[in-house]
Every structure is written in structure tokens, then in C-alpha cells.
PDB file of N, CA and C in Angstrom:
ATOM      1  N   UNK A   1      26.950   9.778 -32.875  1.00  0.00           N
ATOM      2  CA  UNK A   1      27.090   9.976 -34.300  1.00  0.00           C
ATOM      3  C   UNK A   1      27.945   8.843 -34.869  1.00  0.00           C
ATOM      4  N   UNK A   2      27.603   8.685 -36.180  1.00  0.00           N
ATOM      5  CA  UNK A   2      28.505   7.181 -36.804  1.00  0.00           C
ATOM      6  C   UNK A   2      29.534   7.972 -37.313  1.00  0.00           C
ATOM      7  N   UNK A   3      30.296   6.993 -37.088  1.00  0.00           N
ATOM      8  CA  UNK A   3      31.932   7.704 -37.577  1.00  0.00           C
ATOM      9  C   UNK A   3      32.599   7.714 -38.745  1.00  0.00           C
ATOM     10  N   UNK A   4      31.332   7.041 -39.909  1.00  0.00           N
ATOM     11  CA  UNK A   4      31.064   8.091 -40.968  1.00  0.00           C
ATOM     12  C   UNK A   4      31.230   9.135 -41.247  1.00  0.00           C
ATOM     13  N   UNK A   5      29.925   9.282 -40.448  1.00  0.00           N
ATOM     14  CA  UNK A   5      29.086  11.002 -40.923  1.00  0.00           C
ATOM     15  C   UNK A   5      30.461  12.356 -40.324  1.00  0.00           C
ATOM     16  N   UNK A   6      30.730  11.203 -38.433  1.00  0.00           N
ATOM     17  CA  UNK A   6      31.816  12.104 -37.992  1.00  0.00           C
ATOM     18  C   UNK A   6      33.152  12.526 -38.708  1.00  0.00           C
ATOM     19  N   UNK A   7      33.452  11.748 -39.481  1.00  0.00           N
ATOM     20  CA  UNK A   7      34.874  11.661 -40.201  1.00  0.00           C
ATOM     21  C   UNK A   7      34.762  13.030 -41.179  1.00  0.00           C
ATOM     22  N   UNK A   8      33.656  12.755 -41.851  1.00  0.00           N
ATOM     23  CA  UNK A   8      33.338  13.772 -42.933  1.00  0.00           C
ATOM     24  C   UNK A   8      32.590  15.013 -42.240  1.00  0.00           C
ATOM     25  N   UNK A   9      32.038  15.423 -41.468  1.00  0.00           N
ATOM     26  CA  UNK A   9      31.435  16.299 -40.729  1.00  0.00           C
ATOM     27  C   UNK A   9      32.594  17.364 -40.095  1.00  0.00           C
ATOM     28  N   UNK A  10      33.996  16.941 -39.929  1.00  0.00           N
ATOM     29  CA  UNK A  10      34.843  17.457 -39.194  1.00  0.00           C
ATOM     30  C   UNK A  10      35.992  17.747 -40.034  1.00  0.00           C
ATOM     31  N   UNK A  11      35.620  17.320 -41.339  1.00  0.00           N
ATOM     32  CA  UNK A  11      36.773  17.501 -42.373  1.00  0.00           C
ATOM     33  C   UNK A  11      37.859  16.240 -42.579  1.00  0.00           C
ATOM     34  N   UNK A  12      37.982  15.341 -42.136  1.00  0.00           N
ATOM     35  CA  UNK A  12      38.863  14.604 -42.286  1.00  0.00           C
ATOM     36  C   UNK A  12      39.191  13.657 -43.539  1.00  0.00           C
ATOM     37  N   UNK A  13      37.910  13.052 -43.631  1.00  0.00           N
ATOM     38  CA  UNK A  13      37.563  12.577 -45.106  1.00  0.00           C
ATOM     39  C   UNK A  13      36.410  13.623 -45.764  1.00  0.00           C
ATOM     40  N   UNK A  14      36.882  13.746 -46.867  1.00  0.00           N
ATOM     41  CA  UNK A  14      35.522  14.880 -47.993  1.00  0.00           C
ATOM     42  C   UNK A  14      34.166  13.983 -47.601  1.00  0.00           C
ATOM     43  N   UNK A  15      34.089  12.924 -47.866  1.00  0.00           N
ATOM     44  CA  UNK A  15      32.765  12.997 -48.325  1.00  0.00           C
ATOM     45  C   UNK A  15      32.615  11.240 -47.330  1.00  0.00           C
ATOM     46  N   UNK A  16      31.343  11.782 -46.963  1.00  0.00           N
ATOM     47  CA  UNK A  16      30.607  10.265 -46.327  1.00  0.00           C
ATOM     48  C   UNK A  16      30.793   8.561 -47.332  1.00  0.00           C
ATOM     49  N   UNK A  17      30.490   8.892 -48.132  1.00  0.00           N
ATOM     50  CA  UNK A  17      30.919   7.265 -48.986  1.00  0.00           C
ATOM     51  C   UNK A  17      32.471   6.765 -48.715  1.00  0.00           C
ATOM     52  N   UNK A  18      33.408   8.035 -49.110  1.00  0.00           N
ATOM     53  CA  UNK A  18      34.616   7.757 -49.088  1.00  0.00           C
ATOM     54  C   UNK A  18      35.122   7.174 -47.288  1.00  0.00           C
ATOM     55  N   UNK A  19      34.208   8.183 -46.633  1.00  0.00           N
ATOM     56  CA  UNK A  19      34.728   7.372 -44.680  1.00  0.00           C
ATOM     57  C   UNK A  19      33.775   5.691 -45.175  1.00  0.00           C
ATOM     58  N   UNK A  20      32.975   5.718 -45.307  1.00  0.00           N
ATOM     59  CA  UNK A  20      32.009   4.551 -45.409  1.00  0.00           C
ATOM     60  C   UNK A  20      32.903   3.194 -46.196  1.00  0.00           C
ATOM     61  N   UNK A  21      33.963   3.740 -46.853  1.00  0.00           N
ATOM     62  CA  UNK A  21      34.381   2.846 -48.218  1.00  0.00           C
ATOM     63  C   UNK A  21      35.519   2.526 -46.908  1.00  0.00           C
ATOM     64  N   UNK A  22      36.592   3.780 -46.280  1.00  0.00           N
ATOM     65  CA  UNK A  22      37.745   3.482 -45.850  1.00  0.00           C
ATOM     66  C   UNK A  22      37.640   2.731 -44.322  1.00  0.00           C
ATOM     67  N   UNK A  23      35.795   2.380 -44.022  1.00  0.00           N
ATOM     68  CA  UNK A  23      35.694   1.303 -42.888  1.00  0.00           C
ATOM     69  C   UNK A  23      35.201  -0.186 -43.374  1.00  0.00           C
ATOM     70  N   UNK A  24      35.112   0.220 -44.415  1.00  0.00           N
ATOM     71  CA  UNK A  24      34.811  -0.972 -44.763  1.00  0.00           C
ATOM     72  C   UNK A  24      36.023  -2.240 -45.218  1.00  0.00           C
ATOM     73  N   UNK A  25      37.220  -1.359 -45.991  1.00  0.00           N
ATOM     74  CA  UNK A  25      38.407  -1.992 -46.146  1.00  0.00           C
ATOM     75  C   UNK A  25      39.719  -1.802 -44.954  1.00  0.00           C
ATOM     76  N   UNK A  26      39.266  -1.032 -43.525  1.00  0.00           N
ATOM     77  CA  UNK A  26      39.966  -1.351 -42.548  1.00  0.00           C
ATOM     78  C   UNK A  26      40.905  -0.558 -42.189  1.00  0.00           C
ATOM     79  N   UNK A  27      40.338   0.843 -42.980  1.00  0.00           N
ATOM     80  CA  UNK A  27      41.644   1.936 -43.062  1.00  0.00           C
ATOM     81  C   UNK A  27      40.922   2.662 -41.047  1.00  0.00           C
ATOM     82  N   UNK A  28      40.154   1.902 -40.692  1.00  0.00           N
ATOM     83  CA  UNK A  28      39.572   3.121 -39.831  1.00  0.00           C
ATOM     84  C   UNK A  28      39.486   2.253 -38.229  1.00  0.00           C
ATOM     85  N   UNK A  29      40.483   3.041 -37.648  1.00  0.00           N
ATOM     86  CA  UNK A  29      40.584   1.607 -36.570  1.00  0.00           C
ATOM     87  C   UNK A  29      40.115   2.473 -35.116  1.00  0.00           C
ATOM     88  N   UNK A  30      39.556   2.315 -34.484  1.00  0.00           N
ATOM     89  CA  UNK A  30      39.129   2.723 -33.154  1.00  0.00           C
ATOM     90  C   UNK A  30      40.027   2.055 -31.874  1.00  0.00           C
ATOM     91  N   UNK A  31      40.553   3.089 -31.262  1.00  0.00           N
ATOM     92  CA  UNK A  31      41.364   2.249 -29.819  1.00  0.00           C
ATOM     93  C   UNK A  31      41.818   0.762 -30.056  1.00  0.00           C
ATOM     94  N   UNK A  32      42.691   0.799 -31.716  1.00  0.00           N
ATOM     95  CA  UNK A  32      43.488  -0.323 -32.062  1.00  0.00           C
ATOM     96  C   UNK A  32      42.837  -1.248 -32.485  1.00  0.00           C
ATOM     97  N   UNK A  33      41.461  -1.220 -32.812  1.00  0.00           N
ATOM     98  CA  UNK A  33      40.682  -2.523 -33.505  1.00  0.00           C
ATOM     99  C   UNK A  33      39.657  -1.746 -34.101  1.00  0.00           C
ATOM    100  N   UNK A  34      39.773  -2.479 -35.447  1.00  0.00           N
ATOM    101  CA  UNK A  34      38.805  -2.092 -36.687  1.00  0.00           C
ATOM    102  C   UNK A  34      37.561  -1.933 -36.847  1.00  0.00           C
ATOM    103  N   UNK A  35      36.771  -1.030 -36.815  1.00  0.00           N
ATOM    104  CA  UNK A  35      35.253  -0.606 -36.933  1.00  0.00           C
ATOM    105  C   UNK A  35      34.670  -0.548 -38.079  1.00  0.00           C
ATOM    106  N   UNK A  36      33.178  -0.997 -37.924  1.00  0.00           N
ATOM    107  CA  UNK A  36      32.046  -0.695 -39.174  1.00  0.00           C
ATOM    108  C   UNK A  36      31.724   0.611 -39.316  1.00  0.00           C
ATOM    109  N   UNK A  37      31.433   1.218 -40.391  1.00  0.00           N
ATOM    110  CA  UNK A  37      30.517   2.765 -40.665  1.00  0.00           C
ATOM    111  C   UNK A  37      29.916   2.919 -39.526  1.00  0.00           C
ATOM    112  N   UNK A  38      28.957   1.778 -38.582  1.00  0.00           N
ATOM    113  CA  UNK A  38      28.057   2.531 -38.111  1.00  0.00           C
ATOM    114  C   UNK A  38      28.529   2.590 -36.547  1.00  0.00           C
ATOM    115  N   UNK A  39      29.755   2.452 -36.707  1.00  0.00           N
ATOM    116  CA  UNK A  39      30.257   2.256 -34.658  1.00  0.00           C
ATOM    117  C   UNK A  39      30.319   4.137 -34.176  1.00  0.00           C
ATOM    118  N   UNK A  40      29.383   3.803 -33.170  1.00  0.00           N
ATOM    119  CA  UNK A  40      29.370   5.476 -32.365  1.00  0.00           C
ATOM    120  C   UNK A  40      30.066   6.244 -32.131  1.00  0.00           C
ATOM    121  N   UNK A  41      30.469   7.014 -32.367  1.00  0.00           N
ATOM    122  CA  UNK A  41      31.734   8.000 -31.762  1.00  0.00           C
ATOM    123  C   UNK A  41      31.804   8.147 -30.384  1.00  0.00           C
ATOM    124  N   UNK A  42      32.388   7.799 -29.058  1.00  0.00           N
ATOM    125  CA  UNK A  42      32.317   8.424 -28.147  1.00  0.00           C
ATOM    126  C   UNK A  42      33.378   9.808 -28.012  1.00  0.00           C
ATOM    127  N   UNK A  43      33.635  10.636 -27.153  1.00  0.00           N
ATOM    128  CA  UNK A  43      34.575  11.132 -26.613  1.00  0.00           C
ATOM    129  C   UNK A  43      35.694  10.783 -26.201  1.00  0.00           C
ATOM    130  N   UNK A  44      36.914  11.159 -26.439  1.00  0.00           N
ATOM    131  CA  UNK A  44      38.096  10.355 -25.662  1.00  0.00           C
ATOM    132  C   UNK A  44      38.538   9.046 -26.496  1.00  0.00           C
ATOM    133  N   UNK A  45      38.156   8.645 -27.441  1.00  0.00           N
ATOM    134  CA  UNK A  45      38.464   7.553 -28.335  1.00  0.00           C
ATOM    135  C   UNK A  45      39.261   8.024 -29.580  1.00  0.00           C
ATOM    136  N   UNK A  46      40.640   7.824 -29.438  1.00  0.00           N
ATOM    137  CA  UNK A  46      41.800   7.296 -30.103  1.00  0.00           C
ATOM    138  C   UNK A  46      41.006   6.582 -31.478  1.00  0.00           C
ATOM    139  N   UNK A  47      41.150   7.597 -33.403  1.00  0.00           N
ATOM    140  CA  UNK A  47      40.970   7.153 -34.290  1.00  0.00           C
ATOM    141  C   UNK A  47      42.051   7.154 -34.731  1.00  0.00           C
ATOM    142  N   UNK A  48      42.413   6.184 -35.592  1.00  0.00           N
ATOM    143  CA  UNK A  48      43.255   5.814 -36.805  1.00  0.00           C
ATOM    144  C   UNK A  48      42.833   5.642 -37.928  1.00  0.00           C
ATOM    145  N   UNK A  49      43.440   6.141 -38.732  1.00  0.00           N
ATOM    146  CA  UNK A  49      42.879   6.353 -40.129  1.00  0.00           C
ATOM    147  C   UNK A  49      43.874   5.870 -40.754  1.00  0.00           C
ATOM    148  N   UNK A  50      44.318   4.797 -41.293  1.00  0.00           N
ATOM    149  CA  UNK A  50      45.486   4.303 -42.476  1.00  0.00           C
ATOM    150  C   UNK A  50      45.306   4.000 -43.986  1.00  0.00           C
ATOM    151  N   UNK A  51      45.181   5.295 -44.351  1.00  0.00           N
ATOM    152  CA  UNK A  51      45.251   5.719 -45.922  1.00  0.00           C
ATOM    153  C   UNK A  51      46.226   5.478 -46.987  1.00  0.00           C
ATOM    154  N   UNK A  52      45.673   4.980 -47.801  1.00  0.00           N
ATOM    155  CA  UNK A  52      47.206   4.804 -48.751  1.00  0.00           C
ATOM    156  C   UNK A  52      48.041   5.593 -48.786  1.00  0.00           C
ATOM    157  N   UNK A  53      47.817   7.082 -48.676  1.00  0.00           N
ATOM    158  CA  UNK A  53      48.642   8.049 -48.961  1.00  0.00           C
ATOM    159  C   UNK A  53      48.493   8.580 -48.174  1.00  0.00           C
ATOM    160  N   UNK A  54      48.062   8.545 -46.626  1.00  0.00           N
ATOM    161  CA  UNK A  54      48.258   9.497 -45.006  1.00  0.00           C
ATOM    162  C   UNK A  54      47.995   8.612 -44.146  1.00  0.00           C
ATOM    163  N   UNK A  55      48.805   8.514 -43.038  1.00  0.00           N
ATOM    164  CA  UNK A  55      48.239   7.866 -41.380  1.00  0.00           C
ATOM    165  C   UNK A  55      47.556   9.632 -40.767  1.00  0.00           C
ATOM    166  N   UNK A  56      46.673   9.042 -40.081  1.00  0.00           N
ATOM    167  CA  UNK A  56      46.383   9.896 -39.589  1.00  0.00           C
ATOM    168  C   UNK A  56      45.751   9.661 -38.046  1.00  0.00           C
ATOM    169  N   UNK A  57      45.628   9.852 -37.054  1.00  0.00           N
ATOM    170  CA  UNK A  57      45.904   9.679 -35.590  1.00  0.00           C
ATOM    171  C   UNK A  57      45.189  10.508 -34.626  1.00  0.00           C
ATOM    172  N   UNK A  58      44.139  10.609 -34.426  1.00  0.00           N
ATOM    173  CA  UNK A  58      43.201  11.917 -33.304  1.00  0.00           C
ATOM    174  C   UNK A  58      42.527  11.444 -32.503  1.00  0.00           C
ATOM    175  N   UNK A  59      42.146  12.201 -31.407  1.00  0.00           N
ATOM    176  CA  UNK A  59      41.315  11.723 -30.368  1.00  0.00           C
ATOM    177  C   UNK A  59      40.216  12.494 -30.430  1.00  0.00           C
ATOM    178  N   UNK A  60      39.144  11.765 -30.198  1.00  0.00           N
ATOM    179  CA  UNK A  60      37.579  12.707 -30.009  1.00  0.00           C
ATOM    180  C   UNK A  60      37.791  13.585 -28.959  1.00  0.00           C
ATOM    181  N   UNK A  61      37.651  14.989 -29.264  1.00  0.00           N
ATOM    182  CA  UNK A  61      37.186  15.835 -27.995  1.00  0.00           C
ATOM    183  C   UNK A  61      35.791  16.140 -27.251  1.00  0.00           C
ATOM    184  N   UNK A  62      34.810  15.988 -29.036  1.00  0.00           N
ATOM    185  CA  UNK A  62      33.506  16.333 -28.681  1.00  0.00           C
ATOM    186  C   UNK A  62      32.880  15.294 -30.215  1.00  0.00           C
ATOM    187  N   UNK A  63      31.782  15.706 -29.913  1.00  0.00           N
ATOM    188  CA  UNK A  63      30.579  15.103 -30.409  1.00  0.00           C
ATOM    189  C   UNK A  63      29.821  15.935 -31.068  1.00  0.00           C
ATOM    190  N   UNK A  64      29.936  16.581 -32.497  1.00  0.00           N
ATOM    191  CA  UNK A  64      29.024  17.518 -32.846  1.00  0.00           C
ATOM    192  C   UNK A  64      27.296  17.474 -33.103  1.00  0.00           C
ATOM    193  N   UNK A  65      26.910  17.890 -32.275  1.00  0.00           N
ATOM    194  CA  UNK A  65      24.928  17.477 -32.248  1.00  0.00           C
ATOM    195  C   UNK A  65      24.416  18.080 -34.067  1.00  0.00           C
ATOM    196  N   UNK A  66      24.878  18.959 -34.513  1.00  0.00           N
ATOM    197  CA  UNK A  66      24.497  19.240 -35.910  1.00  0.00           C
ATOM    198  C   UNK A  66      24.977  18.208 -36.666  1.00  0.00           C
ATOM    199  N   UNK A  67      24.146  18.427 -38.298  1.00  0.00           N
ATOM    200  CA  UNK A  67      24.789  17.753 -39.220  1.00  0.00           C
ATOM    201  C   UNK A  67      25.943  18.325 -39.962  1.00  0.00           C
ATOM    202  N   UNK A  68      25.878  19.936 -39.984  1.00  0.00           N
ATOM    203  CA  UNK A  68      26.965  20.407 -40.561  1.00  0.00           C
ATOM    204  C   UNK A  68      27.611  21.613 -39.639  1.00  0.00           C
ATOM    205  N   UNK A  69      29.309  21.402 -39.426  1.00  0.00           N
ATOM    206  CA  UNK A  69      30.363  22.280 -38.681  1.00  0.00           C
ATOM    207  C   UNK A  69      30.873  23.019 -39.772  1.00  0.00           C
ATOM    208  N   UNK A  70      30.870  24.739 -39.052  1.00  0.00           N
ATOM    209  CA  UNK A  70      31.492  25.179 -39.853  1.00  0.00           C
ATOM    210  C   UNK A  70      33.204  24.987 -39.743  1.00  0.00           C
ATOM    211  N   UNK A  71      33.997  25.345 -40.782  1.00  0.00           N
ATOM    212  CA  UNK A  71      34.980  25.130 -40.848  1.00  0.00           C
ATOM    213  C   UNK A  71      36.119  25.644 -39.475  1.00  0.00           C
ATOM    214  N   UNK A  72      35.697  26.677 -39.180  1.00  0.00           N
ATOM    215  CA  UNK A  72      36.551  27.399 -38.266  1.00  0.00           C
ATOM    216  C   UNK A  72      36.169  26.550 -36.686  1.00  0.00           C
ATOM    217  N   UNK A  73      35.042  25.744 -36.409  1.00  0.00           N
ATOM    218  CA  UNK A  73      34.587  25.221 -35.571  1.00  0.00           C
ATOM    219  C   UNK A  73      34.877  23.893 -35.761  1.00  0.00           C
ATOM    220  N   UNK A  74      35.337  22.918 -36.720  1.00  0.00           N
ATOM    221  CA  UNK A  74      35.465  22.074 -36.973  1.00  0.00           C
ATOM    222  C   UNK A  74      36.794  21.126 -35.541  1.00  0.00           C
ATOM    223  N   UNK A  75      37.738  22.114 -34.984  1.00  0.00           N
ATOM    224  CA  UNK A  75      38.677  21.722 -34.784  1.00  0.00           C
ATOM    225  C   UNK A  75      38.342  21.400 -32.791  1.00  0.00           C
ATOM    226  N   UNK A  76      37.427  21.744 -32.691  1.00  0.00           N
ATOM    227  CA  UNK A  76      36.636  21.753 -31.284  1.00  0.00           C
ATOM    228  C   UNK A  76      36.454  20.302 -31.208  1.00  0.00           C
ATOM    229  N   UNK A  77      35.978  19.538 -32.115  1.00  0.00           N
ATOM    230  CA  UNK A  77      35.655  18.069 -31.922  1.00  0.00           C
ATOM    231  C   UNK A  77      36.648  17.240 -32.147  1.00  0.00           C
ATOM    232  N   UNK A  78      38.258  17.355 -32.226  1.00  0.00           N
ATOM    233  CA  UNK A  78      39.235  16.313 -32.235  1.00  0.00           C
ATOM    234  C   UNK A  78      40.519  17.000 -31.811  1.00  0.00           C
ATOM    235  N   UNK A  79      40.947  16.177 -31.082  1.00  0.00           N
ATOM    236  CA  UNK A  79      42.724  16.759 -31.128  1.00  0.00           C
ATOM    237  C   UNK A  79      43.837  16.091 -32.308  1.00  0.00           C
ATOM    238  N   UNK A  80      43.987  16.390 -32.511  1.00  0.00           N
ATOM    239  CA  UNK A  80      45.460  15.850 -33.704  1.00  0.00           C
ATOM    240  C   UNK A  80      46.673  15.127 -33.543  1.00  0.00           C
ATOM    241  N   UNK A  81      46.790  13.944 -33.322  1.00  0.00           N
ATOM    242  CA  UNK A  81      47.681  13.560 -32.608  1.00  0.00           C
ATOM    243  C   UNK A  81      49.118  13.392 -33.554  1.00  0.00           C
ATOM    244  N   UNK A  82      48.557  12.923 -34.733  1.00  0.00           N
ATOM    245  CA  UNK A  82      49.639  12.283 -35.795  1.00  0.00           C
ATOM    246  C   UNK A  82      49.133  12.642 -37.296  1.00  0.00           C
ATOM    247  N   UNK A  83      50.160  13.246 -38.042  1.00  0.00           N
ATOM    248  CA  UNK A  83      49.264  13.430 -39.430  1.00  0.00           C
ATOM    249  C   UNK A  83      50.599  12.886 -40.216  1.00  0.00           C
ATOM    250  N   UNK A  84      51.258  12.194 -40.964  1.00  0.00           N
ATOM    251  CA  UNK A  84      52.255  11.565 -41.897  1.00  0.00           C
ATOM    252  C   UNK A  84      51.362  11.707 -43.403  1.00  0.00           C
ATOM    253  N   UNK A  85      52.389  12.054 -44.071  1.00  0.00           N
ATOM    254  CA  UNK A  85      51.964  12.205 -45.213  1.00  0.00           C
ATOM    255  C   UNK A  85      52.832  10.995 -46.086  1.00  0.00           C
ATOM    256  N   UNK A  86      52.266  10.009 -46.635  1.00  0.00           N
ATOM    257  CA  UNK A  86      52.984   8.413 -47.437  1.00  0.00           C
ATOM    258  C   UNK A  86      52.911   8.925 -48.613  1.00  0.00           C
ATOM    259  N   UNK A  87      54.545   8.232 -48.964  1.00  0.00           N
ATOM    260  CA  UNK A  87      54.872   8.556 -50.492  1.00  0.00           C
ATOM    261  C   UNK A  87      54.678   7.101 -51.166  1.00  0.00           C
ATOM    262  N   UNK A  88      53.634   7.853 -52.371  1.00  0.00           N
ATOM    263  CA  UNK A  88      53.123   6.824 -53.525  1.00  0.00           C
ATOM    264  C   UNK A  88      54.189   7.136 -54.692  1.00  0.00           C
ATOM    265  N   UNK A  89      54.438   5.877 -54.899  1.00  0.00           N
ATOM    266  CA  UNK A  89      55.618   5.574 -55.984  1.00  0.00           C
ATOM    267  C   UNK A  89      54.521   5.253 -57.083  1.00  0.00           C
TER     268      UNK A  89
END
């Protein structure tokens, strides 16, 4: 799955454009180096997410085969490593 669709599929970013927008300007870094929309998700791969206003830090657990997780299931496909919340002045 592209880590797009994954970002937004699992709740992390709302909506697919917005993961699509935050790889394109470099907010979205895979095992310490920066990825396109369309780089694969494996398992076991360390994301970074550096948002203007959150770092955010997880590891793939799983790979969801649907297009849509429900919410309560959502948390099966990542562990949580780091969530900081950045203060905008």
C-alpha cells in the first residue's frame, strides 16, 4: 500500500491529498530518509511525520489489505512511538 493511502487509512493524516501534499514537501520520512506518495509500506518501517504543528513517530505493524479500517481496528497496523504536540506562535 502507498503511504498515502496508508497514512490516511489508519487515521493519521484526514485525508489522502493532505499525506500526498506532506510527502511531497518532506514532512514524511521513512527509516530517516524522505519518501514520495507512492513508496510501499512495508512492516517494521520506522515513519516520521514532521508537521508544523506535531512530530509524530510509528512503526508499521501491519499492512491493511482493505481500503477502509474501522476506527477501533485502526490501531493493529502501527505502534506509536512519539506523538509531540509544536507550539505555533
Amino acid at each position: 500500500m502507498r503511504i498515502d493511502k496508508y497514512l490516511k487509512v489508519i487515521g493519521i493524516i484526514p485525508s489522502r491529498t493532505y499525506s500526498k501534499r506532506a510527502c511531497d514537501k518532506g514532512y514524511v520520512r521513512v527509516d530517516g530518509k524522505p519518501v514520495k506518495a507512492s513508496h510501499n509500506v512495508r512492516e517494521g518501517e520506522i515513519i516520521e511525520i514532521d508537521l508544523p504543528d506535531r512530530y509524530i513517530k510509528l512503526k508499521v505493524t501491519g499492512v491493511p489489505q482493505k481500503k477502509n479500517v474501522k476506527k477501533s481496528e485502526r490501531e493493529e497496523y502501527y505502534e506509536l512511538i512519539q506523538y509531540v504536540r509544536k507550539n505555533i506562535i
